[in-house]
N, C-alpha and C. Protein backbone atom coordinates (compact mmCIF):
# COMPACT_ATOMS: atom_id res chain seq x y z
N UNK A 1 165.27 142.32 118.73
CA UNK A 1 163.91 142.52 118.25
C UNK A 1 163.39 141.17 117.72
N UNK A 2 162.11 140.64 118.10
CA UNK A 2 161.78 139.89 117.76
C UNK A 2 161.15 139.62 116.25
N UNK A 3 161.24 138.33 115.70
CA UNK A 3 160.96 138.43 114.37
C UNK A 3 160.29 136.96 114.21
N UNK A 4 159.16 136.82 112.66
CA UNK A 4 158.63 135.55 112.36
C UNK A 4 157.46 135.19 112.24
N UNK A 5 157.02 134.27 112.52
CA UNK A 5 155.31 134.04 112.18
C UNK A 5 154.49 133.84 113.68
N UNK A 6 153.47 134.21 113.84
CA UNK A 6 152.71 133.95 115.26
C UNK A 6 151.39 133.33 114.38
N UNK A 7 150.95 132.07 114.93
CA UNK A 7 149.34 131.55 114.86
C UNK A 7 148.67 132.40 115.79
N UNK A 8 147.62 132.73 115.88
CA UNK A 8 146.63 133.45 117.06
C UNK A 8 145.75 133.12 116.47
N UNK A 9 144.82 132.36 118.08
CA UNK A 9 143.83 131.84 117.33
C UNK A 9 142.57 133.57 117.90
N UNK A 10 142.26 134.16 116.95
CA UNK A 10 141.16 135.22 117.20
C UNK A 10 139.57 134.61 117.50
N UNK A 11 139.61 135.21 118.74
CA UNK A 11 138.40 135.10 119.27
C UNK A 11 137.12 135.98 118.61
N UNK A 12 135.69 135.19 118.71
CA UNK A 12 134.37 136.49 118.53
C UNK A 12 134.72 137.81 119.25
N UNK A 13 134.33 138.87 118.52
CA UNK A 13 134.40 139.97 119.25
C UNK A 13 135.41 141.28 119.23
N UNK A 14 136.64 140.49 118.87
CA UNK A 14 137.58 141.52 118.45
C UNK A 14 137.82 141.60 116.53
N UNK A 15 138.14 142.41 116.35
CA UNK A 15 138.90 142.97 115.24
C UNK A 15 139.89 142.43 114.50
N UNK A 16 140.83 142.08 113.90
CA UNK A 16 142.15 142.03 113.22
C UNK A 16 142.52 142.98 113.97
N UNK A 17 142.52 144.25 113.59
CA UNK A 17 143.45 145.30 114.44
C UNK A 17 143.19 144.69 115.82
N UNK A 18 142.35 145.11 116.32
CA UNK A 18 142.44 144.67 117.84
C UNK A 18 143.68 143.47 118.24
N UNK A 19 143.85 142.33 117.45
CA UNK A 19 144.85 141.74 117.91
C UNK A 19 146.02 142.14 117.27
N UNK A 20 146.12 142.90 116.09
CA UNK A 20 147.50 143.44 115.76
C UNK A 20 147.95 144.32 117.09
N UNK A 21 147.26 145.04 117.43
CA UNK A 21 147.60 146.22 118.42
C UNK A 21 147.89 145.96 119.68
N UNK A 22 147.03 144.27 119.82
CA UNK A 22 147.61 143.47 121.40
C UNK A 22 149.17 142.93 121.20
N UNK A 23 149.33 142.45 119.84
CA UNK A 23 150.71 141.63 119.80
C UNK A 23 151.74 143.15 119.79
N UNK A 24 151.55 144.18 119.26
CA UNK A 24 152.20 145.24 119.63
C UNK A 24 152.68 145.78 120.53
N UNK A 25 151.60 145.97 121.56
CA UNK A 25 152.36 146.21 122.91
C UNK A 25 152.60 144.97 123.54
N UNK A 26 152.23 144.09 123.36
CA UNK A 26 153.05 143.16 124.33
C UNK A 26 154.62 142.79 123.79
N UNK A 27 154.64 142.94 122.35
CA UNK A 27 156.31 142.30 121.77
C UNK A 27 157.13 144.22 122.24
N UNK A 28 155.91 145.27 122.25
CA UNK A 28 156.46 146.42 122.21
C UNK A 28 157.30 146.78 120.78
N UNK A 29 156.48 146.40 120.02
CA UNK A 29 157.14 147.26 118.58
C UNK A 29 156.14 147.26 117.15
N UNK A 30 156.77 147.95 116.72
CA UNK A 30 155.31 148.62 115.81
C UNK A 30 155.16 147.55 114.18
N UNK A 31 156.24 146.73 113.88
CA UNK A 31 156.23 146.07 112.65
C UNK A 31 155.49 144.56 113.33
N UNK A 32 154.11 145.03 113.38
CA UNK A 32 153.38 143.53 113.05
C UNK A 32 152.38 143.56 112.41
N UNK A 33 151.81 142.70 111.37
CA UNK A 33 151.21 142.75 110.38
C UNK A 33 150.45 141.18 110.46
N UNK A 34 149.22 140.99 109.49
CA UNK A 34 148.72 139.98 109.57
C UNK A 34 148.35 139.50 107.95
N UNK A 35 148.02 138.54 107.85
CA UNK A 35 147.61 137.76 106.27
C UNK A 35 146.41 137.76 105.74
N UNK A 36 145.61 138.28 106.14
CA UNK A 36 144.24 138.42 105.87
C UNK A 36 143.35 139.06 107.02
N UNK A 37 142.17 139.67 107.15
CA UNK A 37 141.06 140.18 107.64
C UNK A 37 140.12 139.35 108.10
N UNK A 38 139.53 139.00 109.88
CA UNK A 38 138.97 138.19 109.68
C UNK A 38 137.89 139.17 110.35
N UNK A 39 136.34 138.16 109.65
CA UNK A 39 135.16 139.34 110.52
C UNK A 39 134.95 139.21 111.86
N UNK A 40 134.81 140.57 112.59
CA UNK A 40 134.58 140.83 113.96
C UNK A 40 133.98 139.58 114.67
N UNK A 41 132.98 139.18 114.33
CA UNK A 41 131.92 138.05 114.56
C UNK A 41 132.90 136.28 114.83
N UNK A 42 133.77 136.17 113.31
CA UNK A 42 134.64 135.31 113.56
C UNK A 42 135.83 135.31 114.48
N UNK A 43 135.53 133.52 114.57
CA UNK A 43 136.59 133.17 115.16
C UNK A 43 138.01 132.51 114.28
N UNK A 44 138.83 132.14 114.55
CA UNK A 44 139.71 131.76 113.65
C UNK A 44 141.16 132.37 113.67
N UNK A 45 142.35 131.03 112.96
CA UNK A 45 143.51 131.65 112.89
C UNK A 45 144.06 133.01 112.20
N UNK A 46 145.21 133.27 112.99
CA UNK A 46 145.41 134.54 112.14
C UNK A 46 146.94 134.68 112.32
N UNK A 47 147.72 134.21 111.10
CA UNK A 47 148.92 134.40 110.99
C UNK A 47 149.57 136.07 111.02
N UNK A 48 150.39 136.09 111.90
CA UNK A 48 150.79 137.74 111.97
C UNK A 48 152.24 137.35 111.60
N UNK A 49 152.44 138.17 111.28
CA UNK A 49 154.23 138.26 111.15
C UNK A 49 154.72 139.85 111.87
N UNK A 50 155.93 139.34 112.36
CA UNK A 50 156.75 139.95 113.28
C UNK A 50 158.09 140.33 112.55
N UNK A 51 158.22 141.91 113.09
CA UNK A 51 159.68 142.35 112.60
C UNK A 51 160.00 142.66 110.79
N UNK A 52 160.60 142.18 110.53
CA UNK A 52 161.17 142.14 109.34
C UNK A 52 160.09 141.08 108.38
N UNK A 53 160.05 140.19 109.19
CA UNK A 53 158.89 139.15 108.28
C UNK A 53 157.69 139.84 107.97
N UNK A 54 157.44 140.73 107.93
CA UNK A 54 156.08 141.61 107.70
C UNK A 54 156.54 141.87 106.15
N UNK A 55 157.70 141.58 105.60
CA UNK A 55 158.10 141.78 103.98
C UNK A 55 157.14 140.39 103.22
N UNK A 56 157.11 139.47 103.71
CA UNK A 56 156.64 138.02 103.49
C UNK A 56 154.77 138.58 103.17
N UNK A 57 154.58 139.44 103.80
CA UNK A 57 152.95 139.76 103.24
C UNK A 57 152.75 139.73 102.18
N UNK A 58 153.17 140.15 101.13
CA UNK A 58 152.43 140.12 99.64
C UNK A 58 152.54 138.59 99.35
N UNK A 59 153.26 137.98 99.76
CA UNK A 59 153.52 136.69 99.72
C UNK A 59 152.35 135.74 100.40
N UNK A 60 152.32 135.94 101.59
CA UNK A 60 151.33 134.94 102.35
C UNK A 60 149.62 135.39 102.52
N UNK A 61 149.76 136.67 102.04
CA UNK A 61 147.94 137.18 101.97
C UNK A 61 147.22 136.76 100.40
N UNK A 62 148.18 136.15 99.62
CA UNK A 62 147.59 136.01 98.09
C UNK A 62 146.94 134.29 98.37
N UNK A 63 147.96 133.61 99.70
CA UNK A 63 147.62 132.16 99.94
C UNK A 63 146.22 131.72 99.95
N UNK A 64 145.67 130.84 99.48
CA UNK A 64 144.44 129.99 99.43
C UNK A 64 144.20 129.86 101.02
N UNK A 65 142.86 130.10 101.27
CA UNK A 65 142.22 129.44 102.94
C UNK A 65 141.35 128.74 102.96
N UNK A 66 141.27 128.28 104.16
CA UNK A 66 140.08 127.41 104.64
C UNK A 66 139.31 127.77 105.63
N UNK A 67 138.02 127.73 105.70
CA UNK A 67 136.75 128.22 106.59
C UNK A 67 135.94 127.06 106.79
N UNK A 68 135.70 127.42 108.31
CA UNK A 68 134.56 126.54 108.64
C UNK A 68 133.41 127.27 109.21
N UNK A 69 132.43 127.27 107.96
CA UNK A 69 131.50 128.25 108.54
C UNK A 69 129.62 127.31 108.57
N UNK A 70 129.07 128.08 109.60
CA UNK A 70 127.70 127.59 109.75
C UNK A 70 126.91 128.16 109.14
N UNK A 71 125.74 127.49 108.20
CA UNK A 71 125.32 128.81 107.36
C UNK A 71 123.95 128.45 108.08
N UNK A 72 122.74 129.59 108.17
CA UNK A 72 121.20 129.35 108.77
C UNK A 72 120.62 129.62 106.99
N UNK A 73 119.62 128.94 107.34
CA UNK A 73 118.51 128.99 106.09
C UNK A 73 117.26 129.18 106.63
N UNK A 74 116.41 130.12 105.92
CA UNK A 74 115.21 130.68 106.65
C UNK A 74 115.48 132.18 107.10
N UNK A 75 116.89 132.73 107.57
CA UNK A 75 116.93 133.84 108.02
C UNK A 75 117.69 134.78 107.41
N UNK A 76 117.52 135.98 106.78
CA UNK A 76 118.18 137.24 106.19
C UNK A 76 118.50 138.39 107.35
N UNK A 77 119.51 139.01 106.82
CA UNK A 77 120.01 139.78 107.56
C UNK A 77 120.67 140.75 106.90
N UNK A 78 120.61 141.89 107.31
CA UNK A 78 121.71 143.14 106.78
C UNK A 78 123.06 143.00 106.41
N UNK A 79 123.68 142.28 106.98
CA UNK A 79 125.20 142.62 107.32
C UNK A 79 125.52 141.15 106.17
N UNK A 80 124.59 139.82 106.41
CA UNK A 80 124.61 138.37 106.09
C UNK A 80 125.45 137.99 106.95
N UNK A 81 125.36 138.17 107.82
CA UNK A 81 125.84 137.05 108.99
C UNK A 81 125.01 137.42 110.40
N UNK A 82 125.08 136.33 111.58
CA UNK A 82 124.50 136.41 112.96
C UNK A 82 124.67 137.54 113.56
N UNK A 83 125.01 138.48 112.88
CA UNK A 83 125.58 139.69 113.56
C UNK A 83 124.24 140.76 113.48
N UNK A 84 123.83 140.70 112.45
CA UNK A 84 123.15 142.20 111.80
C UNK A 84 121.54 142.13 112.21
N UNK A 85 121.12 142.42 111.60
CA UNK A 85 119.36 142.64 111.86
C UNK A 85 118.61 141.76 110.83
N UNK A 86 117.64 140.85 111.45
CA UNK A 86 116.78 140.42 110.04
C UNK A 86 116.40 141.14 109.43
N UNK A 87 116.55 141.02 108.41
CA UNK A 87 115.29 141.68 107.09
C UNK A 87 114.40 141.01 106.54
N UNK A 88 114.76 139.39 106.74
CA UNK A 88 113.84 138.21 105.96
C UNK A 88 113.82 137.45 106.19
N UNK A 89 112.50 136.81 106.57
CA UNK A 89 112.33 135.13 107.07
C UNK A 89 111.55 134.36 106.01
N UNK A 90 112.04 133.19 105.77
CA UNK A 90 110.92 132.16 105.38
C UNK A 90 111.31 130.89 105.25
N UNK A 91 110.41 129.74 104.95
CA UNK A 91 110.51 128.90 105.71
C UNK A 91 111.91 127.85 104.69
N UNK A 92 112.63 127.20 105.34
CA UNK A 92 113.30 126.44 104.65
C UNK A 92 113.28 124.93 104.88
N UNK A 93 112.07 124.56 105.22
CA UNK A 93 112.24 123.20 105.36
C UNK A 93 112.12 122.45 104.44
N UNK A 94 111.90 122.49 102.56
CA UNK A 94 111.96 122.25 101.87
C UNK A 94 113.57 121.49 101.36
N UNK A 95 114.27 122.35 102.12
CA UNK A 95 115.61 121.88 101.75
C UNK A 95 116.32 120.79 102.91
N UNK A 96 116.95 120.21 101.72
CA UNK A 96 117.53 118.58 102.27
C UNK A 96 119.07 118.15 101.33
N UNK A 97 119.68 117.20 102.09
CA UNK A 97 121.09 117.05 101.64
C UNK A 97 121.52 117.29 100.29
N UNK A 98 120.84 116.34 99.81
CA UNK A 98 120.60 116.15 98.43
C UNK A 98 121.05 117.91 97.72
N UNK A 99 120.10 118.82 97.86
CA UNK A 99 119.40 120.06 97.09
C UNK A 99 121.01 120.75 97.88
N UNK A 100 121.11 120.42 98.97
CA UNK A 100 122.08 121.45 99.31
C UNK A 100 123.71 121.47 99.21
N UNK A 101 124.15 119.79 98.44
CA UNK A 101 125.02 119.08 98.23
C UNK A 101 125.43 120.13 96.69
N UNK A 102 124.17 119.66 95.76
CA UNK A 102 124.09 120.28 94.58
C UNK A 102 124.56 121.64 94.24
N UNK A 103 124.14 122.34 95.47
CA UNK A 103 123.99 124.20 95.43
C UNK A 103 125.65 124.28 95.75
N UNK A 104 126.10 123.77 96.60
CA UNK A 104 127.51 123.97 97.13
C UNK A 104 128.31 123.60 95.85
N UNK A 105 128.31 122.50 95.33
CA UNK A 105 128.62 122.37 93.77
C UNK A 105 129.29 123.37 93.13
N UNK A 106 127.43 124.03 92.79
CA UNK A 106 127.80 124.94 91.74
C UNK A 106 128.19 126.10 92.07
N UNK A 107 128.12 126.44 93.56
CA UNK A 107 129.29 127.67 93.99
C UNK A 107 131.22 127.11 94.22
N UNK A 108 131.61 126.27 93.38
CA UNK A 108 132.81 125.70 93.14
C UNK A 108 133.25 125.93 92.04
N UNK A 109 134.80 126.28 91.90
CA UNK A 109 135.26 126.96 90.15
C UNK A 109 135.47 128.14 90.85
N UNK A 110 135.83 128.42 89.68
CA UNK A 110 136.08 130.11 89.30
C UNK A 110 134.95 130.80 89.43
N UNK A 111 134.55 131.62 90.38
CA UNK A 111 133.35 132.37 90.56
C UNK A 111 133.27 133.79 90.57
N UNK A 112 131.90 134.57 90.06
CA UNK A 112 132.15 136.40 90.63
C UNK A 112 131.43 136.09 91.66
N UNK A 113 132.28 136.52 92.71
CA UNK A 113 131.85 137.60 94.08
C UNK A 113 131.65 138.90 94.77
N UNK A 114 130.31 139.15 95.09
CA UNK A 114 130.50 140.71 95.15
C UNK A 114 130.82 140.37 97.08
N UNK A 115 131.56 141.23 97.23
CA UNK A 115 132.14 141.75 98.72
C UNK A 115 130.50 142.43 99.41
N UNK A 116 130.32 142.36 100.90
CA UNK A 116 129.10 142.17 101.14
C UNK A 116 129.35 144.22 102.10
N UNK A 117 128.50 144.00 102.02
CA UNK A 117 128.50 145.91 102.46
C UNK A 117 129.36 145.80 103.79
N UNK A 118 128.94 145.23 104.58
CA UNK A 118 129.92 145.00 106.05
C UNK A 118 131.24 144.11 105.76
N UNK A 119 131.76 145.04 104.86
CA UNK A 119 133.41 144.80 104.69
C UNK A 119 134.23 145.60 104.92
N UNK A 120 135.44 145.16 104.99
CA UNK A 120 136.46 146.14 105.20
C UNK A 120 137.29 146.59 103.38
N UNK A 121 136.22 146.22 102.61
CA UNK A 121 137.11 146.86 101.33
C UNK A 121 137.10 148.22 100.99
N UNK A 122 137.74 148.64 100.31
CA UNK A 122 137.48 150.23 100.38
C UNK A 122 136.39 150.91 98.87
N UNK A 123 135.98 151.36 99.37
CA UNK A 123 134.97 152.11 97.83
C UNK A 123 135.19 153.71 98.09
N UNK A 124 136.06 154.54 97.31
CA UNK A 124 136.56 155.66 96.93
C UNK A 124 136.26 156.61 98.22
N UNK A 125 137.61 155.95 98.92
CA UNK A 125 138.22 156.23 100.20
C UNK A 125 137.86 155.70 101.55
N UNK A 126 136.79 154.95 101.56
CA UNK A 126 136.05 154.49 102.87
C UNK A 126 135.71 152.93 102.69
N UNK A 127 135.59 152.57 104.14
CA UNK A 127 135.46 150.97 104.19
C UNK A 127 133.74 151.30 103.70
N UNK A 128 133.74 149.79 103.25
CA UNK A 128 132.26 149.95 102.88
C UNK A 128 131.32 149.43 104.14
N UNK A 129 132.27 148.80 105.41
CA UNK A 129 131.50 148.91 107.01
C UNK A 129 130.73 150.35 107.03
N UNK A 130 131.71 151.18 106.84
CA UNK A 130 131.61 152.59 107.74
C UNK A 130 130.69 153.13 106.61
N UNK A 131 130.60 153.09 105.05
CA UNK A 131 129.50 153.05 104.52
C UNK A 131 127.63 152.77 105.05
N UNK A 132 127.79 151.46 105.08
CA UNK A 132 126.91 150.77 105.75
C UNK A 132 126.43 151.14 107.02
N UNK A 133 127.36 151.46 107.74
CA UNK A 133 126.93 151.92 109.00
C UNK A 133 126.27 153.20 109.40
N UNK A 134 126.34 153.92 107.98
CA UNK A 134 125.63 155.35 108.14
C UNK A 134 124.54 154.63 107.19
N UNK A 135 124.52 153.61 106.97
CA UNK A 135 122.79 153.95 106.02
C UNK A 135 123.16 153.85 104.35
N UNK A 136 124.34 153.85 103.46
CA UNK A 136 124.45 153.99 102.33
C UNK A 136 124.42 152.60 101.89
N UNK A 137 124.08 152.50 100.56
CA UNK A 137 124.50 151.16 99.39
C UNK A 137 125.16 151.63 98.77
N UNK A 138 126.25 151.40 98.14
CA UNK A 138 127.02 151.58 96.75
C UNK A 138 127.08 150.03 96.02
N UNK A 139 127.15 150.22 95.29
CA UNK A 139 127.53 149.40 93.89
C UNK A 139 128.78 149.10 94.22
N UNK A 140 128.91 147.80 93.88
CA UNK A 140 130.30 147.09 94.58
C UNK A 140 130.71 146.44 92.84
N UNK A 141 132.02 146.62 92.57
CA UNK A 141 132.09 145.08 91.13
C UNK A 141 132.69 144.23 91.60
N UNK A 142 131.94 143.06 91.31
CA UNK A 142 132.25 142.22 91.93
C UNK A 142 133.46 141.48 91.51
N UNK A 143 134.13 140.39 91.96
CA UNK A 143 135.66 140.20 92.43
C UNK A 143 135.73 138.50 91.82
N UNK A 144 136.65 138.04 90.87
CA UNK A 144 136.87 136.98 90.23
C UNK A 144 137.36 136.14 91.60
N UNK A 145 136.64 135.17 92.13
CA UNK A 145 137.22 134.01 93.15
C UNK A 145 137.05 132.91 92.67
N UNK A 146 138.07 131.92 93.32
CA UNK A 146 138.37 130.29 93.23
C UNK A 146 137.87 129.14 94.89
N UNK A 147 136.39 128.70 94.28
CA UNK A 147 136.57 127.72 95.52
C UNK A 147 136.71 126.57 95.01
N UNK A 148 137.84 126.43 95.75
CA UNK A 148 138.60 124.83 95.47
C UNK A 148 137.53 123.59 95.84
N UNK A 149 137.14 123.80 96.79
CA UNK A 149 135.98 122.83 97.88
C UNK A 149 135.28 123.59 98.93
N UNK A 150 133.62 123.27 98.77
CA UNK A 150 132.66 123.65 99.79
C UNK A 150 132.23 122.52 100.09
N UNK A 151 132.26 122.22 100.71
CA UNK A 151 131.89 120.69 101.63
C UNK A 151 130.78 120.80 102.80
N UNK A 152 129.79 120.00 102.62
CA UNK A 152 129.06 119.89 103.88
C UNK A 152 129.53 119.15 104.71
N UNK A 153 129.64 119.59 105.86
CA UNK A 153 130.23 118.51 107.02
C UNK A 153 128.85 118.23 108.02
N UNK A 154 127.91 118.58 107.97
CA UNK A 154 126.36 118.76 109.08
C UNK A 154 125.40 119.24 108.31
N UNK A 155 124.29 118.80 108.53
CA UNK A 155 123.12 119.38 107.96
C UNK A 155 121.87 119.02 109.28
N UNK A 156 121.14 120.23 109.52
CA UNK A 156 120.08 120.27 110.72
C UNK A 156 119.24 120.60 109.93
N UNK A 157 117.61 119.68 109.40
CA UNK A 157 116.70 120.10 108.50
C UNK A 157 115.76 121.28 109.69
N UNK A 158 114.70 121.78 109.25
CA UNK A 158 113.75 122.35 109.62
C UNK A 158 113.82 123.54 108.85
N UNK A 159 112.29 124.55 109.55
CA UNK A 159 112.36 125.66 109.40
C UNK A 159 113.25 127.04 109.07
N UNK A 160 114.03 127.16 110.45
CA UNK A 160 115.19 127.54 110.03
C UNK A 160 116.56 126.12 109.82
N UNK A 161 117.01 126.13 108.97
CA UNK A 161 117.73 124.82 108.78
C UNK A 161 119.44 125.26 109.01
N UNK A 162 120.28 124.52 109.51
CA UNK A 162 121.38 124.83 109.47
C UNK A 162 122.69 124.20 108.66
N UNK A 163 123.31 124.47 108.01
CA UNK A 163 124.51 123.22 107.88
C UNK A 163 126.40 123.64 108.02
N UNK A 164 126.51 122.75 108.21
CA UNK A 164 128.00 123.16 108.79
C UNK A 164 128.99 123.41 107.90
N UNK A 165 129.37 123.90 107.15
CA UNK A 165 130.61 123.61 105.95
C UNK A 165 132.27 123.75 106.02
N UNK A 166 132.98 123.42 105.09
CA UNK A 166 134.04 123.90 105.06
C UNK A 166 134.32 124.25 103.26
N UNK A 167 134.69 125.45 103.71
CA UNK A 167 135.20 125.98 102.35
C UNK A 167 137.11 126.17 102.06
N UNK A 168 137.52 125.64 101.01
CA UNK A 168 138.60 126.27 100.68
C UNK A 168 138.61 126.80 99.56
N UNK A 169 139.35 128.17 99.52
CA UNK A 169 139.06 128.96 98.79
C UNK A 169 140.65 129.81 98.67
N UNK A 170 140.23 131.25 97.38
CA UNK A 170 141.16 131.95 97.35
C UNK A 170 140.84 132.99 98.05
N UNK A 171 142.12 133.63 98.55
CA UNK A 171 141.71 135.09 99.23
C UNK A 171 141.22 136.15 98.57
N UNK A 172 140.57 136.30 99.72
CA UNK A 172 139.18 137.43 99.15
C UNK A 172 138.10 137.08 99.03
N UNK A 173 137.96 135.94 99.22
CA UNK A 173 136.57 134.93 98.91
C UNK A 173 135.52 135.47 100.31
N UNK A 174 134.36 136.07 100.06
CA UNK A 174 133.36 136.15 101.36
C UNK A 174 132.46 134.84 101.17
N UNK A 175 132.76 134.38 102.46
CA UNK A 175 131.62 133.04 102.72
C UNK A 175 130.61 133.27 102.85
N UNK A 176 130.27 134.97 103.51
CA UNK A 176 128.85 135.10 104.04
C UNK A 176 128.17 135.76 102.53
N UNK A 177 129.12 135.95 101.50
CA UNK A 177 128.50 135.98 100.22
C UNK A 177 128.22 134.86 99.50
N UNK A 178 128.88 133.82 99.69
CA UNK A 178 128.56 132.80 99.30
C UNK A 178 127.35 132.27 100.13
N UNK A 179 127.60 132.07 101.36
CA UNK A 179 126.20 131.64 101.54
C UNK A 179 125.06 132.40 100.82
């Protein structure tokens, strides 16, 4: 039986499960597990562990990560990410390195984060996706996080404006809440 750590890099489009359930039938056995949740939309690594190393989880899902995420300015959305439906436009061409250097700043430290409705956390028995997806809000409390570094790596001014970042952070940290 095979056992240990697998990188996979997860493509847009699938799930976490979705690739737990591919490395399953292809190793053909049911102990594989992964280190964190990544969103459907993202792309990105995803450490799984195999076999017996699936004990190593409480261990490697508490680990600090890193994201490289694109944030838009000017555009709102349901979900807060490219995924969902606008709800709100306006204009952001006001903002420039400088203003947006600053803002990333002060989302650094010890921060509260509330988890964004299109999550997979649970609120008294149900993901708050499957919440969301029928139409509900609940009241979320929000969640003590650590970003080590938000870094701009790109900035595209205009209307809708874009910039590129990298965050490291503690787990559990939502970027698309931070943005």
């Amino acid at each position: 039986m095979p056992e240990g750590l697998l990188n996979i890099l997860k493509p847009p489009g699938m799930t976490s499960h979705d690739i737990v359930d591919a490395v399953r039938k292809i190793l053909g056995m049911r102990r594989v597990g992964h280190t964190g949740t990544l969103d459907p939309a993202a792309a990105g690594v995803m450490v799984l562990m195999v076999g017996a190393t699936t004990r190593l989880s409480r261990f490697l899902t508490a680990r600090p990560k890193v994201y490289r995420a694109e944030i838009t300015f000017g555009i709102a959305t349901d979900t807060l990410d490219g995924e969902g439906e606008i709800v709100a436009e306006a204009d952001a061409s006001h903002l420039d390195v400088s203003t947006l250097r600053r803002a990333l700043e002060e989302l650094t430290g010890t921060i509260e984060i509330a988890p964004p409705m299109y999550s997979a956390v649970w609120h008294q028995g149900r993901r708050l996706y499957d919440l969301a997806r029928r139409g509900a809000t609940v009241q979320v409390a929000t969640r003590s996080s650590v970003v080590e570094r938000f870094e701009l790596l790109d900035f595209q001014p205009g209307a809708v404006a874009r910039a590129l970042t990298e965050v490291a952070c503690s787990s559990g940290t939502y970027v698309r809440s931070l943005a």
